[in-house]
Protein backbone atom coordinates (compact mmCIF):
# COMPACT_ATOMS: atom_id res chain seq x y z
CA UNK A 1 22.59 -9.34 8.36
CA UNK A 2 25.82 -9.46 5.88
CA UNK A 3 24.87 -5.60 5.06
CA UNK A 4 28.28 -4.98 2.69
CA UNK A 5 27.73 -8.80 0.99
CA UNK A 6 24.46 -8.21 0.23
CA UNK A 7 24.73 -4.21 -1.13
CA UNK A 8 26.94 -5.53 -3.86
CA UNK A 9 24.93 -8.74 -4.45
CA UNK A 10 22.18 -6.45 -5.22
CA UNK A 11 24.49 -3.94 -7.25
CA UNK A 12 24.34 -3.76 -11.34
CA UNK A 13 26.97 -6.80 -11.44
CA UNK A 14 26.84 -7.80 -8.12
CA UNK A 15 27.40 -11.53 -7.50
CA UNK A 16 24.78 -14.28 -6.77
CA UNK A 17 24.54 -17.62 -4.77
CA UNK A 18 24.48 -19.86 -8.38
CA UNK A 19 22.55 -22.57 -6.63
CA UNK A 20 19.81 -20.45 -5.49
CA UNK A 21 19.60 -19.18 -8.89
CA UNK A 22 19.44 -22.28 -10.77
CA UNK A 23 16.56 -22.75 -8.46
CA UNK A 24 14.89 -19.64 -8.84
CA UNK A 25 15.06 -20.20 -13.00
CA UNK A 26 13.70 -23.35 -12.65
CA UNK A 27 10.18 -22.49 -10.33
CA UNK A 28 9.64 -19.37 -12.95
CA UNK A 29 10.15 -21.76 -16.00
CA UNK A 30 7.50 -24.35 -14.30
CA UNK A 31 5.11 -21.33 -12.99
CA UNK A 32 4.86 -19.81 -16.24
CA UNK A 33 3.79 -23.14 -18.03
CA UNK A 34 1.20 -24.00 -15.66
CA UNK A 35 -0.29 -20.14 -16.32
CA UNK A 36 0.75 -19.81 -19.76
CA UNK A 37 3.09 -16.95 -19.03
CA UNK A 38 6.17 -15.68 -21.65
CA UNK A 39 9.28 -15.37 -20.02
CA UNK A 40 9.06 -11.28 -20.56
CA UNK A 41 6.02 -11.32 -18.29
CA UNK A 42 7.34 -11.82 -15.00
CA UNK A 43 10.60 -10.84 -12.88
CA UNK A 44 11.55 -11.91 -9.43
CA UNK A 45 14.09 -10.96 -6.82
CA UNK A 46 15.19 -13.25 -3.76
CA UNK A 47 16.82 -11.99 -0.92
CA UNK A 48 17.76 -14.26 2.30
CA UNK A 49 18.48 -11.88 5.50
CA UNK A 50 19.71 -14.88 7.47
CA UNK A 51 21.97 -15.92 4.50
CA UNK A 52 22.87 -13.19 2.55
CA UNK A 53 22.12 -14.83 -0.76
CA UNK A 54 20.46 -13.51 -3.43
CA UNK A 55 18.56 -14.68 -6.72
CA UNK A 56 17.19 -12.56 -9.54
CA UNK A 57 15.29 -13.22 -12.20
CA UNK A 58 15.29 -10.50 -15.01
CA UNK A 59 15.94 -7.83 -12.28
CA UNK A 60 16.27 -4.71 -14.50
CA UNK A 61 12.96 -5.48 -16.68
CA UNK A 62 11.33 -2.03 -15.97
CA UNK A 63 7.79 -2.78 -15.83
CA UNK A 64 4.47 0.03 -14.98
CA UNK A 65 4.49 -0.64 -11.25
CA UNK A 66 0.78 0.59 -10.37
CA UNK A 67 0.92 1.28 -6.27
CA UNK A 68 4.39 -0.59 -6.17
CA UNK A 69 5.79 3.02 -6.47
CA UNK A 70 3.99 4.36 -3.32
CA UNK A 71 6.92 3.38 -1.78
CA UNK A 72 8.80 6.02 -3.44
CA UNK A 73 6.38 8.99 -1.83
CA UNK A 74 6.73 6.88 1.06
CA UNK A 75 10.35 7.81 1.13
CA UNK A 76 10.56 10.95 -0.34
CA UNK A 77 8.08 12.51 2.49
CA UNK A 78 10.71 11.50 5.60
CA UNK A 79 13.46 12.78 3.47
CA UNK A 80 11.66 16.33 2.49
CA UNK A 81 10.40 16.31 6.09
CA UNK A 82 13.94 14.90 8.09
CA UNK A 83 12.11 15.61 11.45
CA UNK A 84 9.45 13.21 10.94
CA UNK A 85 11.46 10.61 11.65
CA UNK A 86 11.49 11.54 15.56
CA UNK A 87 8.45 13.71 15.63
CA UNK A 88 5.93 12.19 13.38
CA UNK A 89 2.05 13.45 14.24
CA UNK A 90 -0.65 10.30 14.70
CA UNK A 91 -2.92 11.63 11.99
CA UNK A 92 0.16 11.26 9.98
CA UNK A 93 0.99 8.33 10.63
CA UNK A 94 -1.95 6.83 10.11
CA UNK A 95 -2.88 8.48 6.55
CA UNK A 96 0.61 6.96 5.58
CA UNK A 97 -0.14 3.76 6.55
CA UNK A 98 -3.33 3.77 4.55
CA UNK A 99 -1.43 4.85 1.63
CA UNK A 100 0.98 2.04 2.43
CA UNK A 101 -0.84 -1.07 3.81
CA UNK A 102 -4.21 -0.38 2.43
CA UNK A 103 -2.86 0.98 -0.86
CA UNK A 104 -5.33 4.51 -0.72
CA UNK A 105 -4.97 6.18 -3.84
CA UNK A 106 -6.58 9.18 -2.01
CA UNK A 107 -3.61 9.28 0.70
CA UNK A 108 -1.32 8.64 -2.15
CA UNK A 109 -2.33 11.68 -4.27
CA UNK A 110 -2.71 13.90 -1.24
CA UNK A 111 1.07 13.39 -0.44
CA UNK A 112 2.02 13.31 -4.45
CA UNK A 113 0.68 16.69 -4.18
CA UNK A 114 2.25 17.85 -1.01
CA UNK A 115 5.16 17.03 -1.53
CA UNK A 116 5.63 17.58 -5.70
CA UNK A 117 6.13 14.90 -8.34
CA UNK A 118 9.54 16.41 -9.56
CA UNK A 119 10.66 16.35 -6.25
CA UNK A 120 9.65 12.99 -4.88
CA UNK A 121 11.71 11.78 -8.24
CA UNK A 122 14.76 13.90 -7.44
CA UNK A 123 14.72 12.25 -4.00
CA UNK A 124 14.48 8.26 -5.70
CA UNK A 125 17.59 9.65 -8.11
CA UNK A 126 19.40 10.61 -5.35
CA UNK A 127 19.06 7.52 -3.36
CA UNK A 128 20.35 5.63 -6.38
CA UNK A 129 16.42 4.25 -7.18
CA UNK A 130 16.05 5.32 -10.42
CA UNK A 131 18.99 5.40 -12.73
CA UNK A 132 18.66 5.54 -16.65
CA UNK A 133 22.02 4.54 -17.34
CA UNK A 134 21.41 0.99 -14.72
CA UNK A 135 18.10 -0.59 -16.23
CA UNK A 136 16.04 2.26 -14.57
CA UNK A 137 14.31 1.58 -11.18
CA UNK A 138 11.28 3.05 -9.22
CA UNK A 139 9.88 5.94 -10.89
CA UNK A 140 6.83 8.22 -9.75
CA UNK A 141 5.32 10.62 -12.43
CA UNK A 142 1.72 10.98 -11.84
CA UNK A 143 -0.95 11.62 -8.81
CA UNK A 144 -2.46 8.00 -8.47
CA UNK A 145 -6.31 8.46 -9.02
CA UNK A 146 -6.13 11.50 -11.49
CA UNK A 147 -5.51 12.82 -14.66
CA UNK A 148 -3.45 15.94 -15.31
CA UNK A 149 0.09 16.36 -14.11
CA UNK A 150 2.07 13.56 -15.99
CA UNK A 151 5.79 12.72 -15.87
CA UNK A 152 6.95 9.65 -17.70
CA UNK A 153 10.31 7.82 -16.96
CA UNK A 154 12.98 8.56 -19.80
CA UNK A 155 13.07 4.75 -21.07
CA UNK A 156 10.07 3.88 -21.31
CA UNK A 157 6.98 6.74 -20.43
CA UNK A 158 5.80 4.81 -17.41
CA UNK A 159 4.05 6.90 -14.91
CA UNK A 160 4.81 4.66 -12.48
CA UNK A 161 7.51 2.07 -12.96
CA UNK A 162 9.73 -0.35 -10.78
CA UNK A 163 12.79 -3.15 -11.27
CA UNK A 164 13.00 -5.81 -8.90
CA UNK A 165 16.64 -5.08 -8.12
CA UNK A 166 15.33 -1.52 -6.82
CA UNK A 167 12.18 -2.70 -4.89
CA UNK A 168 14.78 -5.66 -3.42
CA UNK A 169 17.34 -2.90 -2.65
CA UNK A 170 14.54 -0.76 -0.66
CA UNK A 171 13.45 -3.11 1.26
CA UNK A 172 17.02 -4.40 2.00
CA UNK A 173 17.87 -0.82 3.15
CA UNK A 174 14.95 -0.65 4.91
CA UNK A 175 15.40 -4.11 6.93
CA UNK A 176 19.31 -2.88 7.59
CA UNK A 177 18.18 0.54 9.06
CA UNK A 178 20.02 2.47 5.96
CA UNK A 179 17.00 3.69 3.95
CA UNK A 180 17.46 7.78 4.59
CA UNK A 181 18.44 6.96 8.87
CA UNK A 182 18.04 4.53 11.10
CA UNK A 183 15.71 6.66 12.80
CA UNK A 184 14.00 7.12 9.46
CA UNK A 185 14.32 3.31 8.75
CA UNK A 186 12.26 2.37 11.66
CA UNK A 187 9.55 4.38 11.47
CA UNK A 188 8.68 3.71 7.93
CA UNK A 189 8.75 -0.01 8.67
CA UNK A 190 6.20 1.05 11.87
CA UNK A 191 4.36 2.95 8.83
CA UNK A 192 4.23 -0.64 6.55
CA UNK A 193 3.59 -2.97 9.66
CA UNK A 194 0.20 -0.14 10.76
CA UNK A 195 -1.66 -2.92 12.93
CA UNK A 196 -4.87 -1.40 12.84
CA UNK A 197 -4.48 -1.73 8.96
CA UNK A 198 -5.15 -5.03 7.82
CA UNK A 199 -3.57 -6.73 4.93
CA UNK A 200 -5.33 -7.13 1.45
CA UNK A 201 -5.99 -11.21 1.29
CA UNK A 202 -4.33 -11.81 -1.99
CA UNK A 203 -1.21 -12.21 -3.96
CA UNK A 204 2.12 -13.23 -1.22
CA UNK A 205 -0.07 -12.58 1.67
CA UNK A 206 -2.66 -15.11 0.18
CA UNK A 207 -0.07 -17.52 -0.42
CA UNK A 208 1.21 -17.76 2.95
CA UNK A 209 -2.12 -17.81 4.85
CA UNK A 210 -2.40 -20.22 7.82
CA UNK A 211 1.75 -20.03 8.20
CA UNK A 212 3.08 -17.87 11.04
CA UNK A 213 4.98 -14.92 9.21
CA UNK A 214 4.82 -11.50 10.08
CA UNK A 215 4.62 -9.86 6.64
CA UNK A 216 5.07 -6.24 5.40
CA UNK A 217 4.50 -5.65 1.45
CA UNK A 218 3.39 -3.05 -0.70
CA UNK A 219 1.28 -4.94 -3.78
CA UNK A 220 0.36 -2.98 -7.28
CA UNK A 221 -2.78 -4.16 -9.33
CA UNK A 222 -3.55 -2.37 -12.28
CA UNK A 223 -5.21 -4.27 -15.39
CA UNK A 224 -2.74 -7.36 -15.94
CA UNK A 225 0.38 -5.40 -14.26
CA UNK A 226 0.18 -7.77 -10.96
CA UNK A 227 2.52 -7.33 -8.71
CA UNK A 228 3.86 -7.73 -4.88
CA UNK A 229 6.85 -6.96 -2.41
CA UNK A 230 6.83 -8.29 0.79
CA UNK A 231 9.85 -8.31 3.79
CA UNK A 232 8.57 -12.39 5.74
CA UNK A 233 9.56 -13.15 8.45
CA UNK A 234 8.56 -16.75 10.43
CA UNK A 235 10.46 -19.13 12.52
CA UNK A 236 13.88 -20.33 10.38
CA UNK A 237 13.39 -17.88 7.65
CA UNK A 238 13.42 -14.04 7.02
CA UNK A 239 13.41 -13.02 3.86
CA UNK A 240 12.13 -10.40 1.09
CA UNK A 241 10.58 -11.99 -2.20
CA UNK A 242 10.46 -9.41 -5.25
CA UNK A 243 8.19 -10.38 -8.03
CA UNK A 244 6.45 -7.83 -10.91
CA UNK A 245 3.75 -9.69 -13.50
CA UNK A 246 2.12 -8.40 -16.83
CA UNK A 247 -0.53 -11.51 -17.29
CA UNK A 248 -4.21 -12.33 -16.38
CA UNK A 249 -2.77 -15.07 -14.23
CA UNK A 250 -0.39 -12.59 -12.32
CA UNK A 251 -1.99 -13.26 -9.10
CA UNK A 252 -2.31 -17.28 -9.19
CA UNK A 253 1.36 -17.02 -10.30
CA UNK A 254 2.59 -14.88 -7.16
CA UNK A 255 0.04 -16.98 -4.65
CA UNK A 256 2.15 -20.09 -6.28
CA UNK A 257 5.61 -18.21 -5.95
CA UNK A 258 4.77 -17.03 -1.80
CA UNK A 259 4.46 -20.69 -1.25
CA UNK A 260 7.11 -22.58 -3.01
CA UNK A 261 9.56 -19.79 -1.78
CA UNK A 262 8.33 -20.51 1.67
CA UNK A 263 9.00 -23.83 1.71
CA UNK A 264 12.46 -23.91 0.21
CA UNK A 265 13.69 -21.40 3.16
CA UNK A 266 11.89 -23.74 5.61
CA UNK A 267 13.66 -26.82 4.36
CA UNK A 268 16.81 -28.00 5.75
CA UNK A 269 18.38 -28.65 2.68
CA UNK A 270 18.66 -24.64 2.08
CA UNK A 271 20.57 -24.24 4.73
CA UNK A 272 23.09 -26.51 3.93
């Protein structure tokens, strides 16, 4: 994995691979005709581990994120609570990984609560996730599941918001081993993979049903804000595939995505 290549592909900036882009543009463009999308409703990040190249698609389009941004308690509980990452408890564990894999808003609020909302934000801002000045980034301002308690981010009052070059650059961080520590790293991926969790059938993991990946994701549904994150890995590809939707057809359009993505990182001509 070309860690320092890829950290400043995936800065404000940062350089892309042009062909991959022109690529990228062009399976939005068709997706959105066949679902009737405007170009404002969708964003998408591309990241190839075995590569290094990347391809974004409106990456700093701050969008409401709905669970997206349980990634961000995710990581603010192992940095509040450093010994975790060597010492974490089963019943933990596990309540994490329904937050996680299973998407609990329950689990979710319980930790929101725990741990504070002003402080799981202070912990994304100093990680470099959420940045007004950059096109903003992963925000969390509100228990999920309740009223009361309400943060919004400063550009645009989401409670819970997200970019695709943030989401991309977590789970990049998180595939490299530099998301808080290695130690860190590799538990919270544990936390994502939770095998006695299974996946929700729709969106990427939909998409690539009957193909041998191993996926982890973190998905967000709420009303037409459709969205899903997913690190894939499968035999000649590894890969993470970014993509946020505000539109009815959110989840036909990421189904569609998961697949054509696939196939280009199968195909021989990719790697040429």
């Amino acid at each position: 994995m070309k860690a320092s290549i890829t950290q400043h592909a995936l800065s404000c900036g940062g350089s892309i691979d042009s062909v991959l882009q022109e690529w990228l543009n062009e399976l939005d463009a068709q997706l959105r005709n066949r679902y009737g999308m405007k170009r404002e409703q969708t964003a998408i990040g591309l990241l190839d581990l075995l590569t290094a190249r990347v391809a974004m698609v409106r990456p700093d389009d701050c969008q409401y994120a709905a669970s997206v941004s349980k990634i961000g308690i995710l990581l603010a509980y192992f940095a509040i609570h450093p010994n975790a990452a060597n010492n974490l408890d089963p019943p933990t564990r596990h309540q994490l990984g329904l937050m996680i894999k299973a998407s609990s808003n329950e689990m979710a609020s319980k930790f929101s609560h725990q741990l504070g909302l002003k402080k799981i934000q202070e912990v994304l801002n100093a990680c470099g996730f959420y940045d007004a000045k950059e096109g903003a980034g992963i925000w969390v301002g509100k228990h999920y599941g309740e009223e009361g308690e309400r943060y919004g981010d400063p550009l645009h009052d989401h409670t819970h918001a997200a970019t695709v070059r943030q989401v991309l650059r977590y789970f990049f961080l998180l595939e490299s081993g530099q998301l808080l520590s290695p130690a860190a790293s590799q538990v919270m991926r544990e936390i994502f993979q939770s095998p006695n969790i299974p996946h929700d059938p729709i969106k990427f993991v939909r998409g690539l049903e009957g193909r041998n990946v191993e996926i982890i994701r973190k998905w967000g549904s709420w009303e037409h804000w459709l969205h899903d994150a997913a690190v894939i890995k499968g035999e000649g590809r590894n890969y993470i595939l970014v993509a946020l939707t505000h539109h009815s057809s959110g989840d036909d359009y990421l189904v569609d995505l998961a697949r054509k993505v696939d196939d280009l990182l199968l195909s021989k001509a990719h790697r040429q």
